[in-house]
N, C-alpha and C. Protein backbone atom coordinates (compact mmCIF):
# COMPACT_ATOMS: atom_id res chain seq x y z
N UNK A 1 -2.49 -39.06 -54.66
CA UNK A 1 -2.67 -38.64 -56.04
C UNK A 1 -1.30 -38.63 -56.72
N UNK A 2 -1.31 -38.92 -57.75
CA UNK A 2 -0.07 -38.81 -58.81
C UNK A 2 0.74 -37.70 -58.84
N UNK A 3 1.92 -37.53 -58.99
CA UNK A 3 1.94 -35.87 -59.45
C UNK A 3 1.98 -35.97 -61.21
N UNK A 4 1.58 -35.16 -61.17
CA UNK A 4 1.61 -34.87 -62.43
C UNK A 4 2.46 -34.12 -63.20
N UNK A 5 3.45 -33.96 -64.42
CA UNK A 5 4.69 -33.67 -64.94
C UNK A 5 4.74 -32.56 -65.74
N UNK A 6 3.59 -32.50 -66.47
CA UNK A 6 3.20 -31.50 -67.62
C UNK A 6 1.97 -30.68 -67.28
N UNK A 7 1.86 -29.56 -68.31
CA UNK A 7 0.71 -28.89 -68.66
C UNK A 7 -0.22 -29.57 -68.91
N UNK A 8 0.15 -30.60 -69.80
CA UNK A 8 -0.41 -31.89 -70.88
C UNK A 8 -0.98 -32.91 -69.79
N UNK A 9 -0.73 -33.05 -68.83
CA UNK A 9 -1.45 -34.09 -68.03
C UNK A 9 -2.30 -33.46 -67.23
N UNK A 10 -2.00 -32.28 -67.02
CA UNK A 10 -2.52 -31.00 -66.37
C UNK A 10 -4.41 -31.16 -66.93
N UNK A 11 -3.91 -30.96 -68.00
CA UNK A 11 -4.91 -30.56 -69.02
C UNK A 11 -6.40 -31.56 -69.15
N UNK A 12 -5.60 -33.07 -68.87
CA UNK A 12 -6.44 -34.55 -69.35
C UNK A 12 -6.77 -34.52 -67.99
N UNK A 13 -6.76 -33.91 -67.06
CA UNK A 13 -7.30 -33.86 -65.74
C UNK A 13 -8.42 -34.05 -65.61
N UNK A 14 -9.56 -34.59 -65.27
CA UNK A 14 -10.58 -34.07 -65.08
C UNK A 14 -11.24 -32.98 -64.49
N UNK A 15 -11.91 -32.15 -64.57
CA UNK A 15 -12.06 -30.52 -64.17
C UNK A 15 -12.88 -31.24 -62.82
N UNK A 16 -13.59 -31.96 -62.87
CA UNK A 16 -14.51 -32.26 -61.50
C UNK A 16 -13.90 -32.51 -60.71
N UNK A 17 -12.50 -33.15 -60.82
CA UNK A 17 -11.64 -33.31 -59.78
C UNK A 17 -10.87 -32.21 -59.62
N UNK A 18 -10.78 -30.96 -59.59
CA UNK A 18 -10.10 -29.70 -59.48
C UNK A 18 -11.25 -29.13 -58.10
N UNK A 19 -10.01 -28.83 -56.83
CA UNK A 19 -10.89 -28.42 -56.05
C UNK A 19 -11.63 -27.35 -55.71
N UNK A 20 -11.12 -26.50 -56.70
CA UNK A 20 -11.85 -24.97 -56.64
C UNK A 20 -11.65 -24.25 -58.26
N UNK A 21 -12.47 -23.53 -58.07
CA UNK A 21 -12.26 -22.31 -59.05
C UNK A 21 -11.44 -21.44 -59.38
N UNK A 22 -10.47 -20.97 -60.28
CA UNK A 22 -9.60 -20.72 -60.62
C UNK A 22 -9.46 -19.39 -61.19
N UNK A 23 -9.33 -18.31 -60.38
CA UNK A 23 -9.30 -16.65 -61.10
C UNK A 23 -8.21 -16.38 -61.91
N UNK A 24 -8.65 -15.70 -63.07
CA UNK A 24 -7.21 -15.20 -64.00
C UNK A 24 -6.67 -14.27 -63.56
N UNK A 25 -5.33 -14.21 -63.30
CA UNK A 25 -4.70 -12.74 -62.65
C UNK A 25 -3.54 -12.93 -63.56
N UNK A 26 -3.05 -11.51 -63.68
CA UNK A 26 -1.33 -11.79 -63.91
C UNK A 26 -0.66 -10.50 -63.34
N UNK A 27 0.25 -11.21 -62.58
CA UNK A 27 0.96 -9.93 -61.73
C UNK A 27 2.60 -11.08 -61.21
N UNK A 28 2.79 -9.81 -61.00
CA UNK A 28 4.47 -10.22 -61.01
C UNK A 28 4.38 -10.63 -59.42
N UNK A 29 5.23 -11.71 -59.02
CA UNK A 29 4.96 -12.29 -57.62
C UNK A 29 6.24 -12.51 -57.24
N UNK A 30 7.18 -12.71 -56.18
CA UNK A 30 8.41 -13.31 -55.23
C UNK A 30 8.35 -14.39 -54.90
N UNK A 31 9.36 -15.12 -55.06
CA UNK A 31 9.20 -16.50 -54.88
C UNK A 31 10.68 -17.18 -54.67
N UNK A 32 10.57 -18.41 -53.51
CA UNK A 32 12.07 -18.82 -53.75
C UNK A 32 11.72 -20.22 -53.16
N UNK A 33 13.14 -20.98 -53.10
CA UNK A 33 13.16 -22.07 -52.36
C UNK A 33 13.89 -22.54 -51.12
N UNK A 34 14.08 -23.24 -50.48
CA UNK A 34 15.09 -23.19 -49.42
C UNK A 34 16.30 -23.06 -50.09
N UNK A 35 16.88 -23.61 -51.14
CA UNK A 35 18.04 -22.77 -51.38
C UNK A 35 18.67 -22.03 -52.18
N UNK A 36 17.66 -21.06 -51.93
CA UNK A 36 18.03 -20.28 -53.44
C UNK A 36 17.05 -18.74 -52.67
N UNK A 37 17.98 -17.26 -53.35
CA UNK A 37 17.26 -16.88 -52.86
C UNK A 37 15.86 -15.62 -53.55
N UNK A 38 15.46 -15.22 -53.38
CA UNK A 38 14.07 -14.37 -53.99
C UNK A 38 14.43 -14.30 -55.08
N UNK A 39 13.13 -14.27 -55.97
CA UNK A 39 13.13 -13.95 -57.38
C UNK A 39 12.03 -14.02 -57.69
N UNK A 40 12.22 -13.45 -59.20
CA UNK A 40 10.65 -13.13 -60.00
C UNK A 40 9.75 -13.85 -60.20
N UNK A 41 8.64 -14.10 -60.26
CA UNK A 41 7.50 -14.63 -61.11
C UNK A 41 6.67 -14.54 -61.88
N UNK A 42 5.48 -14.75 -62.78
CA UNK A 42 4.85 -14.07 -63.10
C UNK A 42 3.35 -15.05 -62.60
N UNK A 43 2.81 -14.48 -62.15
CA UNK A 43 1.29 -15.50 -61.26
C UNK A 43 0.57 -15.16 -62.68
N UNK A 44 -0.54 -16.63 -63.02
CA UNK A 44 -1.68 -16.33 -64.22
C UNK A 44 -2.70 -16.72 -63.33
N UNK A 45 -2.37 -17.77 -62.69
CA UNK A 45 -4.37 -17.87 -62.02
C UNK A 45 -3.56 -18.49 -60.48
N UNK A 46 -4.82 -17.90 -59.47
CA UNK A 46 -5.33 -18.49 -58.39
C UNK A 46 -6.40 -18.42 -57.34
N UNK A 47 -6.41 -19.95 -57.18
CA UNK A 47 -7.69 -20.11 -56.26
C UNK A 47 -7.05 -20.55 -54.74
N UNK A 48 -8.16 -20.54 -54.43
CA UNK A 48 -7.80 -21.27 -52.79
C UNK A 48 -6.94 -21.98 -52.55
N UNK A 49 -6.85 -23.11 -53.49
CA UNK A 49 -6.42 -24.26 -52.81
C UNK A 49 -4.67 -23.92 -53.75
N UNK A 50 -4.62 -23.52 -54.70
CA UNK A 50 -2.65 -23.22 -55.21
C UNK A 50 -3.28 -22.30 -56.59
N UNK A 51 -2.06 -22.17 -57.05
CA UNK A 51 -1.95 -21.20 -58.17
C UNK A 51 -0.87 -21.45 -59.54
N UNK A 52 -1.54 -21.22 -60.49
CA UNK A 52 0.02 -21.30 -61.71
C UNK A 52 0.76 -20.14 -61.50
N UNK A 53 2.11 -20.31 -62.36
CA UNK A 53 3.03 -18.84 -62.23
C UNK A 53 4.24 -20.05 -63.04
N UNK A 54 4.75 -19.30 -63.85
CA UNK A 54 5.90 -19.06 -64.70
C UNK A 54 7.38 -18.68 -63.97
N UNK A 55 7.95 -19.35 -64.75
CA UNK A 55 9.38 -19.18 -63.91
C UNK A 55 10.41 -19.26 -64.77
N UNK A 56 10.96 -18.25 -64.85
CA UNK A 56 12.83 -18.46 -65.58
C UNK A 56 13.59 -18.96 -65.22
N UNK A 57 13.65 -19.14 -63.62
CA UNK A 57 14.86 -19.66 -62.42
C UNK A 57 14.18 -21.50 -62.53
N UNK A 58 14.57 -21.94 -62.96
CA UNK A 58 14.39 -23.69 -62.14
C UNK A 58 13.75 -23.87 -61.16
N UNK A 59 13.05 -24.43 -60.71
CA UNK A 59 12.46 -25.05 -59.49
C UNK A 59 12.48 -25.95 -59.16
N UNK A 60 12.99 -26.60 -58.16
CA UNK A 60 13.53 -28.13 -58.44
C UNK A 60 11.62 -29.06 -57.44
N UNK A 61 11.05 -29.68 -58.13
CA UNK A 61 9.47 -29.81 -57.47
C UNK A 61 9.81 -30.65 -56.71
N UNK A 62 10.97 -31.23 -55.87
CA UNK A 62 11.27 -31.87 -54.88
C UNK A 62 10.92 -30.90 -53.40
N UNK A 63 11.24 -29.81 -53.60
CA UNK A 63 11.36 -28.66 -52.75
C UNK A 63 10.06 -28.19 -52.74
N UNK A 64 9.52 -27.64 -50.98
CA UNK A 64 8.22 -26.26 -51.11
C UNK A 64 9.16 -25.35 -52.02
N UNK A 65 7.81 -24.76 -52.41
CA UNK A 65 8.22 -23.30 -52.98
C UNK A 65 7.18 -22.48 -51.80
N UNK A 66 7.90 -20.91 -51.58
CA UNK A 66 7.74 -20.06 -50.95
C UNK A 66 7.40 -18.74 -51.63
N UNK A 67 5.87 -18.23 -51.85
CA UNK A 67 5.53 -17.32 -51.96
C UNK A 67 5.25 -15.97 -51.59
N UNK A 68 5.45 -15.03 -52.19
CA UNK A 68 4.82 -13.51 -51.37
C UNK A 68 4.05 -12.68 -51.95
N UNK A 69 2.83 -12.60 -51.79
CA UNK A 69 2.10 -12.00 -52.23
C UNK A 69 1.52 -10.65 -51.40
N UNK A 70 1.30 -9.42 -51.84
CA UNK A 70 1.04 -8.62 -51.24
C UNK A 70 0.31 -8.35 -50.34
N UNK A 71 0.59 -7.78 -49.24
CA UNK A 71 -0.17 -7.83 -47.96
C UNK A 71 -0.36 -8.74 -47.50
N UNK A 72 -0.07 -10.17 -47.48
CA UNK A 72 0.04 -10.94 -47.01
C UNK A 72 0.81 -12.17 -46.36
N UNK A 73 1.27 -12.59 -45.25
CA UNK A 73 2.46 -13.28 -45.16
C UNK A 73 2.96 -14.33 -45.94
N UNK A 74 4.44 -14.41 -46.28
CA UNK A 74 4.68 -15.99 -46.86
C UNK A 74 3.62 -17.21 -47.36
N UNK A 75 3.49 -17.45 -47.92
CA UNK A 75 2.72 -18.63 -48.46
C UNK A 75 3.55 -20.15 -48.90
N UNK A 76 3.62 -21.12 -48.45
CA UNK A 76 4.00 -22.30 -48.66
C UNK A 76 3.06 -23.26 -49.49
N UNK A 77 3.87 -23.98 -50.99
CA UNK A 77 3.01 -24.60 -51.82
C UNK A 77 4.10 -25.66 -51.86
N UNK A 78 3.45 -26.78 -52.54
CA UNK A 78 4.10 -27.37 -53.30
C UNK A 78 3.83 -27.85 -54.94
N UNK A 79 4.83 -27.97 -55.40
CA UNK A 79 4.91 -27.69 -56.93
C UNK A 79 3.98 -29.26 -57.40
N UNK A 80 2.79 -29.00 -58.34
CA UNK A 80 2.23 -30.45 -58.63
C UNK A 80 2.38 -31.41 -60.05
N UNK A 81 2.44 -29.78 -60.81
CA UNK A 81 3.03 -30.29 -62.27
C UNK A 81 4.36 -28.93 -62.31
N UNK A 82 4.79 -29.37 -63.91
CA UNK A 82 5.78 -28.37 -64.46
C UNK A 82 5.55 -29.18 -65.83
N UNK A 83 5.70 -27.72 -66.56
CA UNK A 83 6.08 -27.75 -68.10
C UNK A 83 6.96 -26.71 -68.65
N UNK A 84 8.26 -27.10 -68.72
CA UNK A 84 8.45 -25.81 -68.60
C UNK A 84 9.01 -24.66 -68.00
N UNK A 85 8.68 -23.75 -68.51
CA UNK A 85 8.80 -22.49 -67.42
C UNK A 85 7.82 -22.69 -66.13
N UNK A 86 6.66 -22.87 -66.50
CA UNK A 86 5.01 -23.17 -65.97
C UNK A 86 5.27 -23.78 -64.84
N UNK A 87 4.64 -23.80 -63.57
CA UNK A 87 4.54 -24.52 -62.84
C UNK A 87 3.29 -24.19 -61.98
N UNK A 88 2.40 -25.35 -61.76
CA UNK A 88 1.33 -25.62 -61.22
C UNK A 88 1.86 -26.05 -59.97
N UNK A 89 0.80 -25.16 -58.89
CA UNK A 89 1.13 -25.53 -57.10
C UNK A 89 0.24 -25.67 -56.23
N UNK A 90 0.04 -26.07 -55.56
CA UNK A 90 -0.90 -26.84 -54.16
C UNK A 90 -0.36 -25.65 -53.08
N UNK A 91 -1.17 -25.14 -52.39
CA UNK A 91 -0.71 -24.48 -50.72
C UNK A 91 -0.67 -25.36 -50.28
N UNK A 92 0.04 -25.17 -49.11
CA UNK A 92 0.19 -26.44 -47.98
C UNK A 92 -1.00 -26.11 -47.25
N UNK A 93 -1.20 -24.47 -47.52
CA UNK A 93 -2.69 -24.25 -46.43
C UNK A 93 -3.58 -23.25 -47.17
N UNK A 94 -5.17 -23.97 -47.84
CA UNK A 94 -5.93 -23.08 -48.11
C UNK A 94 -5.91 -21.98 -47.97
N UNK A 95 -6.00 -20.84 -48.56
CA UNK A 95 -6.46 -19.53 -48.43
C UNK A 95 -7.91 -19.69 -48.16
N UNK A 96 -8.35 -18.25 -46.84
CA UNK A 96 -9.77 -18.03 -46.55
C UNK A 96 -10.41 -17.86 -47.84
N UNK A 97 -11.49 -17.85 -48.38
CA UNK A 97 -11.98 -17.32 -49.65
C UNK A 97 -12.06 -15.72 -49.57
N UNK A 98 -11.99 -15.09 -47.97
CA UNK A 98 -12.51 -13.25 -48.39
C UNK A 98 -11.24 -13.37 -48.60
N UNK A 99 -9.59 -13.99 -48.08
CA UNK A 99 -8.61 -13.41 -48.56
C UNK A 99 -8.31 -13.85 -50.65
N UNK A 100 -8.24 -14.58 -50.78
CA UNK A 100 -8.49 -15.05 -52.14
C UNK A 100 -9.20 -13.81 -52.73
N UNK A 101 -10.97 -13.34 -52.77
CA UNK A 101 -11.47 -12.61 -53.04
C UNK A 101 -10.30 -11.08 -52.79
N UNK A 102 -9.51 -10.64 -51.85
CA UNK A 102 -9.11 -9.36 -51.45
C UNK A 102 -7.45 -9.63 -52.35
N UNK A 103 -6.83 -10.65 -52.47
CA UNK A 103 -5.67 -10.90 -53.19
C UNK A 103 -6.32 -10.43 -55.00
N UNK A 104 -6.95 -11.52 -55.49
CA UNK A 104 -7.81 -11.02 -56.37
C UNK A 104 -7.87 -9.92 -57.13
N UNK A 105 -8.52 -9.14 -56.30
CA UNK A 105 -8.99 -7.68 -56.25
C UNK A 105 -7.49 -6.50 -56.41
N UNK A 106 -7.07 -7.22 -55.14
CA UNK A 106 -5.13 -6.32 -55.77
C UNK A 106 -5.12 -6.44 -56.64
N UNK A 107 -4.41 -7.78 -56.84
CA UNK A 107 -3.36 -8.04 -58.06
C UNK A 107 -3.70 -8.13 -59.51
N UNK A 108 -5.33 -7.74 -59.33
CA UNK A 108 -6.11 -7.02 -60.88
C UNK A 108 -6.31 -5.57 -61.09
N UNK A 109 -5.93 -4.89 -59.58
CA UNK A 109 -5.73 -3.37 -59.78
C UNK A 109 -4.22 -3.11 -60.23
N UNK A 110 -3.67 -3.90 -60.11
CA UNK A 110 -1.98 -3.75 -60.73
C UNK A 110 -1.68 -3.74 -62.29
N UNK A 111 -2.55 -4.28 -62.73
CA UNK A 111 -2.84 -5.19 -64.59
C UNK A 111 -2.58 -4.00 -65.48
C-alpha cells in the first residue's frame, strides 16, 4: 500500500478499505522514537489496528514510533500519513478488541 502524506489523502481513502472502526478518545498519551526521548501527545481516535494523535515534537515517519498507554505495555506503530502536527499510525501488532474496548473505557474516564 502507498503511504500516504496528508490528512487530505487520508480523507479520499476509501472507508471500506479502513480495517476497523475507529473510537473517539482524547487523552494525553507518551510517545517517542528511537532517538529522541518521551514526550507528549494528544491521542483523538483508536482502533485495533493504529490510532491518530497530534504532535508538537517532529516525527520523522521513517522511524517506529513508540507508544504508552495506560496499563498497558509499550506499543509499536508505524507512522502512515502526517499533516502536520497530525499523524496517522498502523501497530505493528493489533490490539485484542477486550483490550481496545478496556483502553477505551480509561482514556474516556480521563475526558
Amino acid at each position: 500500500m502507498d503511504q500516504l502524506q496528508s490528512a487530505d489523502d487520508f480523507q479520499n481513502f476509501p472507508l471500506g478499505n479502513r480495517r476497523n472502526t475507529r473510537e473517539i478518545v482524547e487523552a494525553e498519551i507518551f510517545v517517542r522514537q528511537s532517538d529522541s526521548q518521551l514526550f507528549r501527545a494528544t491521542l483523538s481516535d483508536l482502533s485495533v489496528s493504529g490510532f491518530k494523535m497530534t504532535s508538537y515534537t517532529y516525527l520523522d515517519d521513517k522511524k517506529p514510533v513508540y507508544i504508552r498507554l495506560p496499563g498497558i505495555q509499550t506499543l509499536t506503530a508505524t507512522i502512515k500519513w502526517h499533516d502536520h502536527q497530525d499523524y496517522g499510525c498502523a501497530f505493528d501488532n493489533d490490539l485484542h478488541p477486550a483490550v481496545l474496548e478496556h483502553l477505551v473505557s480509561k482514556l474516556r474516564a480521563f475526558e
